[in-house]
Protein backbone atom coordinates (compact mmCIF):
# COMPACT_ATOMS: atom_id res chain seq x y z
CA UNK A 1 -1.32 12.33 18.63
CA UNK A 2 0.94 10.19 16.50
CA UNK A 3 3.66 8.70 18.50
CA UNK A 4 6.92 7.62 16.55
CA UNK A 5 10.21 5.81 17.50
CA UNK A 6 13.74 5.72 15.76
CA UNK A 7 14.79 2.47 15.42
CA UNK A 8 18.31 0.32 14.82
CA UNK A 9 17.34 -1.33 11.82
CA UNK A 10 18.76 -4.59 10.57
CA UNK A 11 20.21 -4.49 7.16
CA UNK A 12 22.61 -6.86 5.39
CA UNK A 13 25.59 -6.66 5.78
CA UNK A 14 28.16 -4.60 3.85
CA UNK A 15 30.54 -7.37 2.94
CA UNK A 16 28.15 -9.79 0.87
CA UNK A 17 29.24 -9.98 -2.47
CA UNK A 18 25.76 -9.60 -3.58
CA UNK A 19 24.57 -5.81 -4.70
CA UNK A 20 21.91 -4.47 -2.59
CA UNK A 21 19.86 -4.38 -5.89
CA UNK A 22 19.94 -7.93 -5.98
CA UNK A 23 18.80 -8.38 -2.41
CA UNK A 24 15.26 -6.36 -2.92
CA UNK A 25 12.18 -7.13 -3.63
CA UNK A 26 8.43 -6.11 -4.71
CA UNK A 27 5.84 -6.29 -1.55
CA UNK A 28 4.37 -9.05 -1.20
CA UNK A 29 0.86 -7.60 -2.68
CA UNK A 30 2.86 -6.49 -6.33
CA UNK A 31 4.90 -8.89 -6.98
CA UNK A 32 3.88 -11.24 -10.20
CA UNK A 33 4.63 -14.66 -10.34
CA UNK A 34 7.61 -14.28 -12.81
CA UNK A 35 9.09 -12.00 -10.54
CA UNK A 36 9.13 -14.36 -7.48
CA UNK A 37 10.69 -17.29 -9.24
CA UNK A 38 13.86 -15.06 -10.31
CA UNK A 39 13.99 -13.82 -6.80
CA UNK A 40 13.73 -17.11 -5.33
CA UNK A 41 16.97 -17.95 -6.75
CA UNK A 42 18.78 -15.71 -4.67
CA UNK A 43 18.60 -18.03 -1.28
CA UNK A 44 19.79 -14.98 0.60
CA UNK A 45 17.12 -12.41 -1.20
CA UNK A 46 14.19 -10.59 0.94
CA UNK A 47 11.88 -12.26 -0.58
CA UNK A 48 12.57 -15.43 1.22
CA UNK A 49 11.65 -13.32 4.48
CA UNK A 50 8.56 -10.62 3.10
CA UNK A 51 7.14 -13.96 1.09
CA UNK A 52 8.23 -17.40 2.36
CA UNK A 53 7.50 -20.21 -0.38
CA UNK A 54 7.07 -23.68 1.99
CA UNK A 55 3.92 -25.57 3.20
CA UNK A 56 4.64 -23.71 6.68
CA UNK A 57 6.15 -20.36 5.32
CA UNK A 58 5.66 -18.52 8.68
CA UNK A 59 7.66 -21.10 10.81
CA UNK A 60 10.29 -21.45 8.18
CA UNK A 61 10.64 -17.76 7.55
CA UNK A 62 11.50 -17.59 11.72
CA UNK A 63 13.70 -19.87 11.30
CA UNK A 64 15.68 -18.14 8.10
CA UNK A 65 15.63 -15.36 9.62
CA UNK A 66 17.67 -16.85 12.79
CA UNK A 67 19.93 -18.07 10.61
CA UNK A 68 20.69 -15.18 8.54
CA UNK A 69 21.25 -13.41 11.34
CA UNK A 70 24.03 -16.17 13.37
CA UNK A 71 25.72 -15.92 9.64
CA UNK A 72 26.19 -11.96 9.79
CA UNK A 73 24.21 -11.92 6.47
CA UNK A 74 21.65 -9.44 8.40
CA UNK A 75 23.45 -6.99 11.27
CA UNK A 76 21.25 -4.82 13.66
CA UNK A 77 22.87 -1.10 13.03
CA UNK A 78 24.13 0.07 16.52
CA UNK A 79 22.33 3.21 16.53
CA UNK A 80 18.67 4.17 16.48
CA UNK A 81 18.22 6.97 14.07
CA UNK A 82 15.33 8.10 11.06
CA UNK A 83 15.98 6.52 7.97
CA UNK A 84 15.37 8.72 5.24
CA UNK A 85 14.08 7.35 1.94
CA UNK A 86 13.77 9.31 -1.27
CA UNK A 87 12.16 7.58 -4.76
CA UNK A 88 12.81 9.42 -8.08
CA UNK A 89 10.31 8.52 -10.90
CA UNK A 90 8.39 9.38 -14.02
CA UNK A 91 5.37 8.67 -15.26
CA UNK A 92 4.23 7.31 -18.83
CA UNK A 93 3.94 10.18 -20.89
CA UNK A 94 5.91 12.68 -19.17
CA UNK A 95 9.45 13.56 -19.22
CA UNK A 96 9.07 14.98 -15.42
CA UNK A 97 11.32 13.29 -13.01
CA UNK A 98 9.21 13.63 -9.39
CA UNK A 99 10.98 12.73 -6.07
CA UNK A 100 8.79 11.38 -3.44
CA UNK A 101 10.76 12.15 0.07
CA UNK A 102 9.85 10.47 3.13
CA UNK A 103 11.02 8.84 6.40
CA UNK A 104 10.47 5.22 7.94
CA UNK A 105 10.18 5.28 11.55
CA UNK A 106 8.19 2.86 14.42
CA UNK A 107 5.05 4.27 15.14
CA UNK A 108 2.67 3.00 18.07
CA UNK A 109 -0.12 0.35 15.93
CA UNK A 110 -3.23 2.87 17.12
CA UNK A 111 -6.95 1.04 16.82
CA UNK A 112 -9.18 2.73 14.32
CA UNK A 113 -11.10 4.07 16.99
CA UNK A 114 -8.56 6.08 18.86
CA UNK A 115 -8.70 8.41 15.29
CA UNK A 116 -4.87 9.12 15.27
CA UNK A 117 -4.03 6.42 12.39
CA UNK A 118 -7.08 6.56 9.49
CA UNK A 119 -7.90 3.99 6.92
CA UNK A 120 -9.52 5.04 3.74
CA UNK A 121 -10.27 1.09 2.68
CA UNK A 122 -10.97 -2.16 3.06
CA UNK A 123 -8.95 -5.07 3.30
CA UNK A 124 -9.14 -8.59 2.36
CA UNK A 125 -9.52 -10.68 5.60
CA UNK A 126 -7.02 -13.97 4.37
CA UNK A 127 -4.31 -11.60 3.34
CA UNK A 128 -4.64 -10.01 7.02
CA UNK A 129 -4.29 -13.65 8.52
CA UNK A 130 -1.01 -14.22 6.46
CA UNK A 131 0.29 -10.67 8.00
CA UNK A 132 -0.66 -11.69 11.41
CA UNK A 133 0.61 -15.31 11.34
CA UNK A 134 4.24 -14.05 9.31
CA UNK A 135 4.74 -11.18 12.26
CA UNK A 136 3.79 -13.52 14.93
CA UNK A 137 6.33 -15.99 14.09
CA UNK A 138 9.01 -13.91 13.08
CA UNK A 139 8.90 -10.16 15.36
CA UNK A 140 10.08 -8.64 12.07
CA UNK A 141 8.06 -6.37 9.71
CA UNK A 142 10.08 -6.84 6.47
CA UNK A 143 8.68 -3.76 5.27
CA UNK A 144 7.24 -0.48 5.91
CA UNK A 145 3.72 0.18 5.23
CA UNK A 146 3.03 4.03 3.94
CA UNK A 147 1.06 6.75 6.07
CA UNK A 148 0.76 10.38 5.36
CA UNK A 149 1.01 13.23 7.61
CA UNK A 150 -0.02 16.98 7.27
CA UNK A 151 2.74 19.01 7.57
CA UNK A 152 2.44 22.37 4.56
CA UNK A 153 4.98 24.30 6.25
CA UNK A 154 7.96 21.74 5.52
CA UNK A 155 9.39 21.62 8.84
CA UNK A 156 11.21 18.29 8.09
CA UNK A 157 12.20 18.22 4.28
CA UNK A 158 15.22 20.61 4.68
CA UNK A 159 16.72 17.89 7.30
CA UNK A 160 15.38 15.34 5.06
CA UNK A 161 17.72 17.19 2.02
CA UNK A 162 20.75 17.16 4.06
CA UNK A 163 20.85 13.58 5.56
CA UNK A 164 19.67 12.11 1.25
CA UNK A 165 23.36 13.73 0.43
CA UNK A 166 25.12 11.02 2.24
CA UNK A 167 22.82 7.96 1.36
CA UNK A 168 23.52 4.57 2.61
CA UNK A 169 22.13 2.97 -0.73
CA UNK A 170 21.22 4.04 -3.78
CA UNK A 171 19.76 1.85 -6.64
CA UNK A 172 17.28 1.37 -9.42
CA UNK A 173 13.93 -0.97 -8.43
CA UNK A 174 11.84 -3.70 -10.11
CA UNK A 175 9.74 -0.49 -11.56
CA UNK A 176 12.72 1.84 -12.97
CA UNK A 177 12.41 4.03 -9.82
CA UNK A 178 15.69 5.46 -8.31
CA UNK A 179 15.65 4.48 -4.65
CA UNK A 180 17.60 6.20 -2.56
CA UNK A 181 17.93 5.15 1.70
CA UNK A 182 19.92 7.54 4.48
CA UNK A 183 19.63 7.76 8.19
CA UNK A 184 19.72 10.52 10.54
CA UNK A 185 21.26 9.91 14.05
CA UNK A 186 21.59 13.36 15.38
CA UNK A 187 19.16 13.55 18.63
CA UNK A 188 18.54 16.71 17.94
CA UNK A 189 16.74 16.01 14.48
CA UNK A 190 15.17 12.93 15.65
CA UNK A 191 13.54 14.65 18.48
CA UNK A 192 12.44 17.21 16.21
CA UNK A 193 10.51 14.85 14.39
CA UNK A 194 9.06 12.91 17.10
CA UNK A 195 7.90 16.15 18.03
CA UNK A 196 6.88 17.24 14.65
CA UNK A 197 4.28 14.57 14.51
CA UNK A 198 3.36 13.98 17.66
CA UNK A 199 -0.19 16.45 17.41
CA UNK A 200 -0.50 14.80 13.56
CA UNK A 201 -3.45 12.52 12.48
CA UNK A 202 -1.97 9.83 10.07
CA UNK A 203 -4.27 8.74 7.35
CA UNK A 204 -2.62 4.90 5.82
CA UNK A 205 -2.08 5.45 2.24
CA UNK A 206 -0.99 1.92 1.58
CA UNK A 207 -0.08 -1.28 3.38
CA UNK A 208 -3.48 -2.21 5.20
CA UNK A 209 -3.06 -5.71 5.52
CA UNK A 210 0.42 -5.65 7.31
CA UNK A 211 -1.07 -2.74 9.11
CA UNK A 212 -4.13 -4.73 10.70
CA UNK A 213 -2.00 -7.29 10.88
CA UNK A 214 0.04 -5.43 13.47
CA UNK A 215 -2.58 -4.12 15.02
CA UNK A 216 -3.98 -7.35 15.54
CA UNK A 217 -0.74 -8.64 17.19
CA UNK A 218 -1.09 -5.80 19.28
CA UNK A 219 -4.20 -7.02 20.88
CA UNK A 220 -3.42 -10.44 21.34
CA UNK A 221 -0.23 -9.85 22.97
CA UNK A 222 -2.01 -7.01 25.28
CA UNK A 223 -4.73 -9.33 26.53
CA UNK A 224 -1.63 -11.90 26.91
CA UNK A 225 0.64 -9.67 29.40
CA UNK A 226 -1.27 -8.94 32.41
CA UNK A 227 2.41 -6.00 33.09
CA UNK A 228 1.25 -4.55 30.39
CA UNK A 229 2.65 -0.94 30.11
CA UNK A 230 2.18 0.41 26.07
CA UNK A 231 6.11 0.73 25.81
CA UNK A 232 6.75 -3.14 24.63
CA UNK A 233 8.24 -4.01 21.52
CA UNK A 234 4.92 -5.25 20.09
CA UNK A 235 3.09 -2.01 20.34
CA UNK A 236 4.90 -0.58 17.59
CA UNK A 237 4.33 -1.07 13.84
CA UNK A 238 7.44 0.13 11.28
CA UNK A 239 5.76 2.87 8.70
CA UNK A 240 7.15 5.34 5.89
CA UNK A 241 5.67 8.42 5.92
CA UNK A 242 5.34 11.15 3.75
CA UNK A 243 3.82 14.70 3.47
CA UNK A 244 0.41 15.44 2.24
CA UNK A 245 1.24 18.49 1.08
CA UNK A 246 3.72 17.58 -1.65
CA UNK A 247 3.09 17.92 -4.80
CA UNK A 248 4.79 14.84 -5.78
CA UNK A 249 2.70 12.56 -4.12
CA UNK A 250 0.95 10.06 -7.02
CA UNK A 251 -1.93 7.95 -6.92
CA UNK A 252 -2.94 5.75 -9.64
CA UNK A 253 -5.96 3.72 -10.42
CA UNK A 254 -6.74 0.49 -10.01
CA UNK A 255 -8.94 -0.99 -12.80
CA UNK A 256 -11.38 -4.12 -12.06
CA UNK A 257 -11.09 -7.81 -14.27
CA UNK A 258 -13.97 -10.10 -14.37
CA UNK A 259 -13.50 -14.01 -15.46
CA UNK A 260 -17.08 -14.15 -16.33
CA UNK A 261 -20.36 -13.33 -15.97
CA UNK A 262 -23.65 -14.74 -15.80
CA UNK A 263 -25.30 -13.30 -19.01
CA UNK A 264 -24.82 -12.40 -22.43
CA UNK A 265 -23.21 -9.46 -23.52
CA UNK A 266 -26.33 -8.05 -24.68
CA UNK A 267 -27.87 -8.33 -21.53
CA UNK A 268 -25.58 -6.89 -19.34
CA UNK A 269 -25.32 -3.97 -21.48
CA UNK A 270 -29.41 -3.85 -21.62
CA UNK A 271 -29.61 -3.27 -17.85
CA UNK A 272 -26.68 -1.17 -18.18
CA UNK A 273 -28.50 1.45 -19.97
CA UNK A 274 -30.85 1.86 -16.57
CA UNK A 275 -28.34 3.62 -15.53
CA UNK A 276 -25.20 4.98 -17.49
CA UNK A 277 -25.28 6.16 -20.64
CA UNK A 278 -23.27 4.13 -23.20
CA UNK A 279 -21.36 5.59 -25.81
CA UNK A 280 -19.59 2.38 -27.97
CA UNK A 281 -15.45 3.40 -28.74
CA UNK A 282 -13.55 2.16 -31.59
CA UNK A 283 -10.28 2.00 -30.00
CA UNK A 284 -9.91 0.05 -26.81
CA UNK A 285 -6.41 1.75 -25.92
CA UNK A 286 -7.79 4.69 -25.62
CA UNK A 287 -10.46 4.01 -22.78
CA UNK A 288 -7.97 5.13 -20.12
CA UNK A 289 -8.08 8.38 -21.95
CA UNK A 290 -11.75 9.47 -22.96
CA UNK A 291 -12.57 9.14 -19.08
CA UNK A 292 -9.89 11.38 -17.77
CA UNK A 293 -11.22 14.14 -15.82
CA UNK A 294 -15.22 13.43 -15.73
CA UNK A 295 -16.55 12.07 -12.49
CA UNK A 296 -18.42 8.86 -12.83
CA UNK A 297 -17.02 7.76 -16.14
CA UNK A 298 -15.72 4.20 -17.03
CA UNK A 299 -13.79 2.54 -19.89
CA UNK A 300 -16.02 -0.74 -20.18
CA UNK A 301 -13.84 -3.62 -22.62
CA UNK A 302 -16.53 -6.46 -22.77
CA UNK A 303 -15.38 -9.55 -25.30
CA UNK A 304 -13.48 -7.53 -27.33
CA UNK A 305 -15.51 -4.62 -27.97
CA UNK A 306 -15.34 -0.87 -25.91
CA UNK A 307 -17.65 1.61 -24.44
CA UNK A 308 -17.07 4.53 -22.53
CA UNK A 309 -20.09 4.22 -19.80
CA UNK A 310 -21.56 7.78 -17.62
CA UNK A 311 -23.62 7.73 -14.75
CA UNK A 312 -26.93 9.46 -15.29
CA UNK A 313 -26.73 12.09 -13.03
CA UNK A 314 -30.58 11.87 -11.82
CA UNK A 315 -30.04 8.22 -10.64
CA UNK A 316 -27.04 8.73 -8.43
CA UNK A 317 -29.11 9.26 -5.48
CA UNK A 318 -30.66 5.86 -5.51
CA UNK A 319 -27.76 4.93 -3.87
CA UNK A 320 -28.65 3.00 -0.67
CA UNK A 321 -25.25 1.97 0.71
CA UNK A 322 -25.23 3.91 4.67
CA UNK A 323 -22.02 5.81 3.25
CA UNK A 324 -21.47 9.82 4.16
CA UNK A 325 -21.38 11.60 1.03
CA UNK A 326 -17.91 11.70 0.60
CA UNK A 327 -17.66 8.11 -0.23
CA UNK A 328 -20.77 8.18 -2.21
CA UNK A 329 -19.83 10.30 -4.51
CA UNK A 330 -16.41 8.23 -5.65
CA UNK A 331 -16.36 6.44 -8.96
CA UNK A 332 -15.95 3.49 -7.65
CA UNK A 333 -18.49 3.67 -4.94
CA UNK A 334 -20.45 4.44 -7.92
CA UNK A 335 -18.84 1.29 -10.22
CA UNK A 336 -19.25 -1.15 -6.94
CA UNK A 337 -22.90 -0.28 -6.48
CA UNK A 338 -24.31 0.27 -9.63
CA UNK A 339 -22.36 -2.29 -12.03
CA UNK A 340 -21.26 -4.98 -8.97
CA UNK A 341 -24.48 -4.95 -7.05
CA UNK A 342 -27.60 -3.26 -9.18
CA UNK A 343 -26.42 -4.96 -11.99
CA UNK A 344 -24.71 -8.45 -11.28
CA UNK A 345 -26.51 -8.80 -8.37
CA UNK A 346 -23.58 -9.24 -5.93
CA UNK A 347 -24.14 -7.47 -2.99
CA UNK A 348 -21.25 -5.30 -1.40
CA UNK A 349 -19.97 -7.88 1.65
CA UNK A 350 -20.10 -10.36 -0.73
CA UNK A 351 -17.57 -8.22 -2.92
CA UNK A 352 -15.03 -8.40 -1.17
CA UNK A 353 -14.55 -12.50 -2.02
CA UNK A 354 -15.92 -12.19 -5.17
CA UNK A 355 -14.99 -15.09 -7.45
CA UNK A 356 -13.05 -14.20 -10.44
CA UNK A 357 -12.91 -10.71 -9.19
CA UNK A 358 -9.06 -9.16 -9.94
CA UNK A 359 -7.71 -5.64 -9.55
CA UNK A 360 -4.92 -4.33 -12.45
CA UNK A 361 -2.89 -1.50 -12.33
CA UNK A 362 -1.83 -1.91 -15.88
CA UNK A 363 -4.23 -0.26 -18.30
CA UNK A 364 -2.98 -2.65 -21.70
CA UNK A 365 -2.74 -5.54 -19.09
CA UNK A 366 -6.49 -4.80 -18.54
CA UNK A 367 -7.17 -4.94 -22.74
CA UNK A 368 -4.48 -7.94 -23.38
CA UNK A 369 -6.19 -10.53 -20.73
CA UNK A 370 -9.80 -9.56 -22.39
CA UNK A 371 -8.29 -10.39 -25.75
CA UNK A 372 -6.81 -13.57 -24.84
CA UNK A 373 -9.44 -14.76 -22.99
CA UNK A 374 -8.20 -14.69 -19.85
CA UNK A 375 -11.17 -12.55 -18.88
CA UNK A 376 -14.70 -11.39 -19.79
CA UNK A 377 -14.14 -8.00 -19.23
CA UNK A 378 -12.63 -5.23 -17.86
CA UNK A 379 -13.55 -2.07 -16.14
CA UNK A 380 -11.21 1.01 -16.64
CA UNK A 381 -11.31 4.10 -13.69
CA UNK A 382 -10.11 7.35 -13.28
CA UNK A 383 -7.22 7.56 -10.04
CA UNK A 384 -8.40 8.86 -6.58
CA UNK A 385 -7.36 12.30 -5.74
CA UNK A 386 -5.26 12.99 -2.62
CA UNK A 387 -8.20 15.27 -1.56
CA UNK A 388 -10.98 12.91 -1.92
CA UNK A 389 -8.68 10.39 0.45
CA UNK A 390 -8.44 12.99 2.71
CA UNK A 391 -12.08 13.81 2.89
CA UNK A 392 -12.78 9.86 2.90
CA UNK A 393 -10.66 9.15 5.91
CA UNK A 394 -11.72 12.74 7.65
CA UNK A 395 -15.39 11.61 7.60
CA UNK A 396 -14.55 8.07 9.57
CA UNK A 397 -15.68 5.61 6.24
CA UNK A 398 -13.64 3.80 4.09
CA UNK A 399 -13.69 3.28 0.03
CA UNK A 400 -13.87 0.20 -1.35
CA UNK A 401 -11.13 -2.36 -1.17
CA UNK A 402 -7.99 -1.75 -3.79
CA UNK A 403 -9.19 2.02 -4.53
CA UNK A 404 -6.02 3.43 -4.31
CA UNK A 405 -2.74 2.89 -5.79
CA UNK A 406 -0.26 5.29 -4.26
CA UNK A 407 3.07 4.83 -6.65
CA UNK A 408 5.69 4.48 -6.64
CA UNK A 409 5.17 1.00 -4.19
CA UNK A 410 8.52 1.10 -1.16
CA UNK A 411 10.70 -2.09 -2.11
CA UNK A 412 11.45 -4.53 0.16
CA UNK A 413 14.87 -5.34 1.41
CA UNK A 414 16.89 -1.99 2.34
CA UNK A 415 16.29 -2.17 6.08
CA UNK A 416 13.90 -4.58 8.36
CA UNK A 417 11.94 -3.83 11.84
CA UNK A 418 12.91 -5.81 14.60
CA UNK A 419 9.91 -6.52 17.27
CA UNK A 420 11.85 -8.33 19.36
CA UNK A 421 12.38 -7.03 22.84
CA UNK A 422 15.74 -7.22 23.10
CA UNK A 423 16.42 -5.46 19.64
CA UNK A 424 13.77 -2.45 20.37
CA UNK A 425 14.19 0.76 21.48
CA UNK A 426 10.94 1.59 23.17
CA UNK A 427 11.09 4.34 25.48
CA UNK A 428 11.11 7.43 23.75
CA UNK A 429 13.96 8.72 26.42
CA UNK A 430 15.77 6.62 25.65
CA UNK A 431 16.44 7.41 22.03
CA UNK A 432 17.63 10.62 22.83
């Protein structure tokens, strides 16, 4: 089903004085304000490509990119090959070092409703228009999104192992994660995994605004080219993917911040009690923690004070959302409807743009903005497991927007995706 390409990616080139650790960057969606600003001082850093600062960032991103590439700072690698990428990490708590393995290849940018590429969530429609206008003007994705295939007999992983021995960089991110890149020119390999994953569904675990956003350019430039054949540069979309199966696949959650809302304390936690029951907590630190494990459970930190908040079981079904079960019985399916729409009133395609609406990923970020003010409240969930994204994106629906945080994030900078087509290879043949 899935058709994927090697590529010849660009990458800077090996004679800068600058370390390749100093040429990365966060994704565009992760990256705090604090962050950009130090990048920004590096006039040759990624992020002056992945998130142009200028009233007309897409035109003046084209036209950086030209000229890093007439300077030699950016050099198109001669051969197409598989570029292996490997991220070593812990998690808080744990002294376990996991190893996420994966490759980045082009893959064709499928519709939704050809069912080979799946979405489990929403997106935000002005981020999408940033994508779309950035790719337009450019033909470069400056980073790969992340899709997972299904593969539990390993067929790849052992070729994987031997091409991560000889890595091209190796470095330590913006998130303490060891990133290691390789490539794997051998046309023997690479066929192997175009055929590996050729009869594989790929379900998008992260990236879909750049995603649509290629998908998007897709269309327009199909209804544009009256030759069209499916082979052109712009088909394609440049995408990191990763095995299902592995046990060192992470998600984490994705907590909701509110500025305000429109009633007192005690009346939001009056109409509350319709429908959770609400157990008050002395410790707001520890709200991540007295949810873990129990389905339909929130950490609620409202002005300073905490609750752990349960669904009632019997009212679950009043659900009325025209969701298969599957997404119906997620927490936050269960946090949008009940607290978002039975509660403040805001119906669901209305969420979406909600005013003063924020998602963290940082659990004592959540409890430090709520004690400075910076917010009302804050809602604390449990992460998504791999097999409820899998059953989400199996039954055709998607979750709600920012449900999923699949870590660690791919940094930006180690390689770029031309879409140009005189820097594409796009017949399959002729990769091999």
């Amino acid at each position: 089903m899935a058709e994927i390409l090697p590529f010849k990616a660009w990458r800077y080139n090996e004679l800068l004085d600058n370390n390749i650790e100093e040429l990365t960057s966060p994704l565009f969606d992760v990256v705090s304000a604090k962050q950009r600003e130090a990048l920004y001082r590096n006039s040759i850093n990624s992020i002056h490509l992945s998130v142009p600062r200028s009233d007309s960032p897409a035109d003046d991103a084209a036209v950086l990119l030209q000229d890093w590439k007439d300077k030699g700072i950016l050099v198109q690698d001669p051969l197409p090959g598989i570029y292996v990428y490997y991220q070593y990490f812990r998690l808080p708590g744990s002294d376990k070092e996991y190893c996420r393995k994966g490759f980045i290849c082009n893959i064709k940018a499928y519709d939704w409703s050809e069912r080979v590429l799946l979405r489990h969530e929403n997106t935000i429609p002005t981020a999408v228009n940033d994508r779309i206008e950035l790719l337009e003007k450019t033909e470069l994705n400056t980073s790969p999104t992340h899709g997972l295939y299904t593969d539990p007999e390993f067929i790849l992983e052992p070729f994987m192992d031997e091409s991560i021995k000889s890595p091209l960089y190796e470095t330590e991110d913006y998130q303490g994660v060891r990133d290691v890149l390789a490539v794997i020119h051998d046309h023997t390999v690479i066929e192997l995994f175009l055929r590996t994953l050729e009869d594989r569904q790929i379900l998008l675990a992260d990236g879909h605004h750049r995603y649509e956003g290629s998908l998007e350019y897709r269309k327009k430039m199909t209804s544009l080219n009256p030759e069209h054949t499916g082979y052109e540069a712009y088909n394609y979309h440049l995408m990191y993917l990763t095995n299902s199966e592995h046990d060192d696949l992470r998600i984490l959650p994705t907590h909701r911040v509110l500025q305000q809302i429109d009633m007192s304390d005690e009346e939001f936690l009056q109409k509350l009690e319709a429908y959770f029951v609400i157990t008050p907590k002395e410790d707001p630190y520890e709200l991540n923690e007295v949810i873990i494990g129990k389905q339909w459970a929130f950490g609620l930190y409202l002005s300073g004070n905490s609750y752990k908040l349960r669904l009632r079981p019997e009212v679950h079904s009043q659900i009325s959302w025209k969701f298969p079960d599957e997404v119906k019985d997620l927490d936050l399916t269960v946090m949008h409807y009940f607290i978002f729409e039975r509660v403040l009133r805001v119906l669901r395609e209305k969420q979406r743009d909600m005013a003063g609406l924020s998602y963290e990923r940082n659990f004592t970020a959540c409890i430090r903005k709520v004690d400075t003010g910076a917010a009302r409240l804050a809602l604390i969930t449990n992460e998504v497991s791999m097999e409820q994204v899998k059953r989400v994106c199996h039954s055709g629906a998607i979750m709600p927007q920012k449900s999923t945080f699949f870590y660690p994030k791919v940094i930006c900078g180690f390689l770029f995706g031309s879409i140009k087509e005189d820097e594409f290879i796009t017949a399959p043949a002729a990769c091999l």
